[in-house]
N, C-alpha and C. Protein backbone atom coordinates (compact mmCIF):
# COMPACT_ATOMS: atom_id res chain seq x y z
N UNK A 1 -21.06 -0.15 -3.86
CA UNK A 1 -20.69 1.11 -3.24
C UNK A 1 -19.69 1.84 -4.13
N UNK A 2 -20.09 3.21 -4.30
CA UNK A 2 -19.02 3.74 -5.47
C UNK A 2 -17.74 4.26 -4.04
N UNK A 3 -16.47 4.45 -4.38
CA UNK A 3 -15.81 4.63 -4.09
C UNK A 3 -15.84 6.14 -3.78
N UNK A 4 -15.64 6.41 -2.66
CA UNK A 4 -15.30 8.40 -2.53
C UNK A 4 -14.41 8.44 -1.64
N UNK A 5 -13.41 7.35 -1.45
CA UNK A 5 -12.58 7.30 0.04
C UNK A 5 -11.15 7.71 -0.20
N UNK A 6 -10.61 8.70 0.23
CA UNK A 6 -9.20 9.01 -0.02
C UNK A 6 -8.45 8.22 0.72
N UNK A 7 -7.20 8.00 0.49
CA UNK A 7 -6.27 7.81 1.51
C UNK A 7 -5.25 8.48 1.80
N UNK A 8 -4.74 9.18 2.83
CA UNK A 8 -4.09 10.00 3.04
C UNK A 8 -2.51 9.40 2.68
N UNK A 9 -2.42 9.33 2.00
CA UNK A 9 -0.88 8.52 1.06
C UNK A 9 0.17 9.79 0.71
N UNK A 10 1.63 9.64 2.06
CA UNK A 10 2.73 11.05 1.12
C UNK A 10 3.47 10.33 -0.22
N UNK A 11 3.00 9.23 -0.49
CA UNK A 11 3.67 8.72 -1.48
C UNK A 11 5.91 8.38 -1.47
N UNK A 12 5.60 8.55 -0.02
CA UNK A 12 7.16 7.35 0.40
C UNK A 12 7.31 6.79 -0.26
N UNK A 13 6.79 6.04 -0.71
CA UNK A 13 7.08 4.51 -1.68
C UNK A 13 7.47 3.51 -0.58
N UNK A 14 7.47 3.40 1.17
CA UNK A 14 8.05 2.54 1.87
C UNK A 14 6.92 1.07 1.58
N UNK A 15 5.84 1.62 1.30
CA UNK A 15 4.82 -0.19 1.28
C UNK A 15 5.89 -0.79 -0.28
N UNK A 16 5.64 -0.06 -1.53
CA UNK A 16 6.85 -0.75 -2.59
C UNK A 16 8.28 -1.26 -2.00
N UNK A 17 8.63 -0.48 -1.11
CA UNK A 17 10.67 -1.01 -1.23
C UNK A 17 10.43 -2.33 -0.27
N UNK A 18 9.17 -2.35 -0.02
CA UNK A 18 8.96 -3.46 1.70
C UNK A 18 7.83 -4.99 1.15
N UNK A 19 7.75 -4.96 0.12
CA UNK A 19 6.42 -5.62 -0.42
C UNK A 19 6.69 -7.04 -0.03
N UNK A 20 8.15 -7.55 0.45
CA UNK A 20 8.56 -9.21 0.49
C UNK A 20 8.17 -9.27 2.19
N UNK A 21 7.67 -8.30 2.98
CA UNK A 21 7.04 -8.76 4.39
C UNK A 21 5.70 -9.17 4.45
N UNK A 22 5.17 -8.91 3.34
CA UNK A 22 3.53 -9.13 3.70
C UNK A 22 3.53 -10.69 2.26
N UNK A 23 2.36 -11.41 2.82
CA UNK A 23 2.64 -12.45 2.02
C UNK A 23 1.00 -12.08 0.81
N UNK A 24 0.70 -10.85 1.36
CA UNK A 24 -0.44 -10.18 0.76
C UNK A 24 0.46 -9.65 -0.77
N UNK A 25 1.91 -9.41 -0.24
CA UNK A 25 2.39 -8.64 -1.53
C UNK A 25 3.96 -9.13 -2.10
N UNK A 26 4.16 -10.31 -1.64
CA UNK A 26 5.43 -11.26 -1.97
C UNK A 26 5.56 -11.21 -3.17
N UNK A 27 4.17 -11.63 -4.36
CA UNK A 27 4.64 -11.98 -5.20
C UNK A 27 4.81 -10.80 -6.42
N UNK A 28 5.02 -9.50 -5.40
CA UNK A 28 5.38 -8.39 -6.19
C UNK A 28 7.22 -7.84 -6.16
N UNK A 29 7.41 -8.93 -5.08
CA UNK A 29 9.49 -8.90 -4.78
C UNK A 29 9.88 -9.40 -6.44
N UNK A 30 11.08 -7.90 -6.92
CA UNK A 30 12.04 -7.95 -7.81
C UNK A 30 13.02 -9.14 -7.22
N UNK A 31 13.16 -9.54 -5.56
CA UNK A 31 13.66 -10.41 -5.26
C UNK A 31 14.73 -9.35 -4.27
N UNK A 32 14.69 -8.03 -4.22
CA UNK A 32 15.55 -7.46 -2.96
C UNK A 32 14.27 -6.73 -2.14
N UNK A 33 12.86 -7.23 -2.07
CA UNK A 33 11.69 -6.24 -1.31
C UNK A 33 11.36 -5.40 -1.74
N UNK A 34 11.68 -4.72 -3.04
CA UNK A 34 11.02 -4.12 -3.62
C UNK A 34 10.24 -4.42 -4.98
N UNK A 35 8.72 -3.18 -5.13
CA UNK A 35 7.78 -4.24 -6.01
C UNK A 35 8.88 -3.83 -7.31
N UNK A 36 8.50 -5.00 -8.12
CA UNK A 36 8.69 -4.65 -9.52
C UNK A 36 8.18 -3.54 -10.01
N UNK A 37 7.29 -2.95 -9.75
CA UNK A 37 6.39 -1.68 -10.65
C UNK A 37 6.98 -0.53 -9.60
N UNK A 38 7.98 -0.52 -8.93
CA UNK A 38 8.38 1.00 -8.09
C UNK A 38 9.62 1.37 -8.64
N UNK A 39 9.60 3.11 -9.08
CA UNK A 39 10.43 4.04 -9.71
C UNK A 39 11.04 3.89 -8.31
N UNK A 40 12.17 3.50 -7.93
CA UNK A 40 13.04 4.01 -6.66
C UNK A 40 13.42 5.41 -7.06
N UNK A 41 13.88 5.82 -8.21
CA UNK A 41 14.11 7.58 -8.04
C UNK A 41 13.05 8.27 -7.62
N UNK A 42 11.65 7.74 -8.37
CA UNK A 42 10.55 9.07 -8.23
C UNK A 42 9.79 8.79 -6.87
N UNK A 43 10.02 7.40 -6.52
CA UNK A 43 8.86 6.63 -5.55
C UNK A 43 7.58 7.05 -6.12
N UNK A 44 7.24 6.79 -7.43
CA UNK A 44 6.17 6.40 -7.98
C UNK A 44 5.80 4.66 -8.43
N UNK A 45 4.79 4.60 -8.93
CA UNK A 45 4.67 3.05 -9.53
C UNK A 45 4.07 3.13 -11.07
N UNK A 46 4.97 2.50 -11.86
CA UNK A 46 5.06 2.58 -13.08
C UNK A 46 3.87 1.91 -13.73
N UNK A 47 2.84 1.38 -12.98
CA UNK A 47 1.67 0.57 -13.09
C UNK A 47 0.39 1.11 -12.47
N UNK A 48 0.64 2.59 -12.15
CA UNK A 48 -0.51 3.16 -11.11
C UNK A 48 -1.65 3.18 -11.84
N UNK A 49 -2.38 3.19 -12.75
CA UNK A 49 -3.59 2.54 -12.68
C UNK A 49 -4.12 1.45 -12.91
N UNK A 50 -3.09 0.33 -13.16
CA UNK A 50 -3.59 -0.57 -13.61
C UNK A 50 -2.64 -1.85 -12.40
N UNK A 51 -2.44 -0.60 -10.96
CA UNK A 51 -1.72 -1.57 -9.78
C UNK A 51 -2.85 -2.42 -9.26
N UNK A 52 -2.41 -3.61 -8.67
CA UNK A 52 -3.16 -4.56 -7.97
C UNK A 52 -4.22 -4.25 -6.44
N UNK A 53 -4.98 -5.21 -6.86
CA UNK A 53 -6.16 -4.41 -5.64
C UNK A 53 -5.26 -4.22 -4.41
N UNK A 54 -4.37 -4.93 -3.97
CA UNK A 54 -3.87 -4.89 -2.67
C UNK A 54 -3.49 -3.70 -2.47
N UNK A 55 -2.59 -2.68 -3.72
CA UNK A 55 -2.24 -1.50 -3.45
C UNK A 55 -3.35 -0.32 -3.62
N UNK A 56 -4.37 -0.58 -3.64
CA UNK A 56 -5.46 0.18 -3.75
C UNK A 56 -6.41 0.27 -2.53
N UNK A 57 -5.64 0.90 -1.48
CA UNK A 57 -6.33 0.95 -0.03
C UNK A 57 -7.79 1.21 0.10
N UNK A 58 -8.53 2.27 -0.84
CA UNK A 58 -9.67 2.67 -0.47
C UNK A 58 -10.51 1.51 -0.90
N UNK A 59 -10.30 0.86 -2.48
CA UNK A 59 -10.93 -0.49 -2.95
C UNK A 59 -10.94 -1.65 -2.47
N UNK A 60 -9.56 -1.74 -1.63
CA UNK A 60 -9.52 -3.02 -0.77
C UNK A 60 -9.90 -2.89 1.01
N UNK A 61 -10.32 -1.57 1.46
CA UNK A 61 -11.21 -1.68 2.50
C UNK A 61 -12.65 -1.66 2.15
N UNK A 62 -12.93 -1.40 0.74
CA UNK A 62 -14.29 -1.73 0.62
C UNK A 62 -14.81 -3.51 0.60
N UNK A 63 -13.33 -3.69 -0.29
CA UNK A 63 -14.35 -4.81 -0.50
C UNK A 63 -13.81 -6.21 0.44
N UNK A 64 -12.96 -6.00 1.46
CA UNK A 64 -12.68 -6.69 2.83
C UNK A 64 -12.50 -6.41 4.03
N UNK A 65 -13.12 -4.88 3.83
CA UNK A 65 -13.08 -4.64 5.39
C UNK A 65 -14.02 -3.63 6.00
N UNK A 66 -15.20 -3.01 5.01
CA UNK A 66 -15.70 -2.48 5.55
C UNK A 66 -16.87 -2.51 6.18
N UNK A 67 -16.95 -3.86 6.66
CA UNK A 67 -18.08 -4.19 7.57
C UNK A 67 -17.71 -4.60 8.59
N UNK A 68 -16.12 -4.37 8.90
CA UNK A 68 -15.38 -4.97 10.30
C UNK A 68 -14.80 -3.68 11.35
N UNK A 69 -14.72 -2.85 10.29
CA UNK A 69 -14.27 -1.56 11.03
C UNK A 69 -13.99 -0.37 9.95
N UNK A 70 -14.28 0.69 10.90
CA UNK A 70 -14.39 1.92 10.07
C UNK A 70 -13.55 2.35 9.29
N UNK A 71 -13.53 3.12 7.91
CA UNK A 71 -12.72 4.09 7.17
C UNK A 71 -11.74 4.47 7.96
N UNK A 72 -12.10 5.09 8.87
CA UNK A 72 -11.40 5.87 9.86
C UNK A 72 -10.12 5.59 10.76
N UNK A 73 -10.90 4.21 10.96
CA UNK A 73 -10.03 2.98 11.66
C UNK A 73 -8.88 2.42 10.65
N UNK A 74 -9.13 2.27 9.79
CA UNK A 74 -8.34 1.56 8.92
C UNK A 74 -7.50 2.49 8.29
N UNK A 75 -7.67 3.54 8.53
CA UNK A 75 -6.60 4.45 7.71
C UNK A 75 -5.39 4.53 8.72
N UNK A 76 -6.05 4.70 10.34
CA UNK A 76 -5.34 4.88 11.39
C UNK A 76 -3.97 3.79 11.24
N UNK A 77 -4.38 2.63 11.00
CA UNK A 77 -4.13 1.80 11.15
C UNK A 77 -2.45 1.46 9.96
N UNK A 78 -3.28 1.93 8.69
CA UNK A 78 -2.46 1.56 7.59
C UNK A 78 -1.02 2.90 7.53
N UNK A 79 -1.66 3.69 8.40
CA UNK A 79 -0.97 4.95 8.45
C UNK A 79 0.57 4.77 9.80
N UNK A 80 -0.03 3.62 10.45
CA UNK A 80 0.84 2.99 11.48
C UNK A 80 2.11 2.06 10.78
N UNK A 81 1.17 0.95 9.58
CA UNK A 81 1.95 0.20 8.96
C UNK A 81 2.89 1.34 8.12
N UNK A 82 2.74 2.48 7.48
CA UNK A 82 3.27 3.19 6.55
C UNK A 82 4.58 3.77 7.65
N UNK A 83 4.35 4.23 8.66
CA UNK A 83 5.71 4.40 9.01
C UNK A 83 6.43 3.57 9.87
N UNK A 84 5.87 2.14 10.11
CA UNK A 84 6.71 1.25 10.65
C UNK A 84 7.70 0.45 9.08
N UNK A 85 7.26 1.05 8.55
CA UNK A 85 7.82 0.74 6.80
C UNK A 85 8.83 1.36 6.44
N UNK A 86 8.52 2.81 6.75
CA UNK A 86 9.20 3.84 6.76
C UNK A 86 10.77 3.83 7.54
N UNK A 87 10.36 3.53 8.58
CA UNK A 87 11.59 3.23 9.52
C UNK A 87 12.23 2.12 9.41
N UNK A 88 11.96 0.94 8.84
CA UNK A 88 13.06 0.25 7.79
C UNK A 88 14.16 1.10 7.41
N UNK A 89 14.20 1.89 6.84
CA UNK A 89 14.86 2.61 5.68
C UNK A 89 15.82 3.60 6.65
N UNK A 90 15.29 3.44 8.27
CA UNK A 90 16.16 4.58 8.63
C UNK A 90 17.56 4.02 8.92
């Protein structure tokens, strides 16, 4: 399946400063929860095309989740995790 799936991403950077909660993305902790590859000034990632499938939402609902539930669903979803991430920080 070629890829045509956006993800609606404001580019927070809260999934980078938070990466030591998921054990999907532990072994991306500098060792204070945030990944090694995140600009904390720009909240960019210094590795963006060559970041790991995990941070690649549209590639990693293809290739583990899209026979369990919809695009649609899963954005809902990741868009829930993005500001329960978010609110860490408040």
């Amino acid at each position: 399946m070629t890829t045509t799936l956006t993800f609606p991403c404001t580019k927070c950077g809260a999934c980078c400063r938070h990466v030591n909660l998921s054990p999907l993305t532990a072994y991306l902790d500098r060792g204070d929860g945030i990944c090694y590859h995140h600009n904390t000034t720009e909240h960019t990632c210094t590795i963006y095309t060559e970041r790991p499938e995990i941070c690649r939402v549209d590639v990693y609902f293809e290739k583990h989740y899209q026979t369990q539930i919809t695009w649609d669903d899963f954005v809902k979803i990741n868009l829930i995790a993005c500001k329960q991430l978010n609110d860490l920080d408040v």
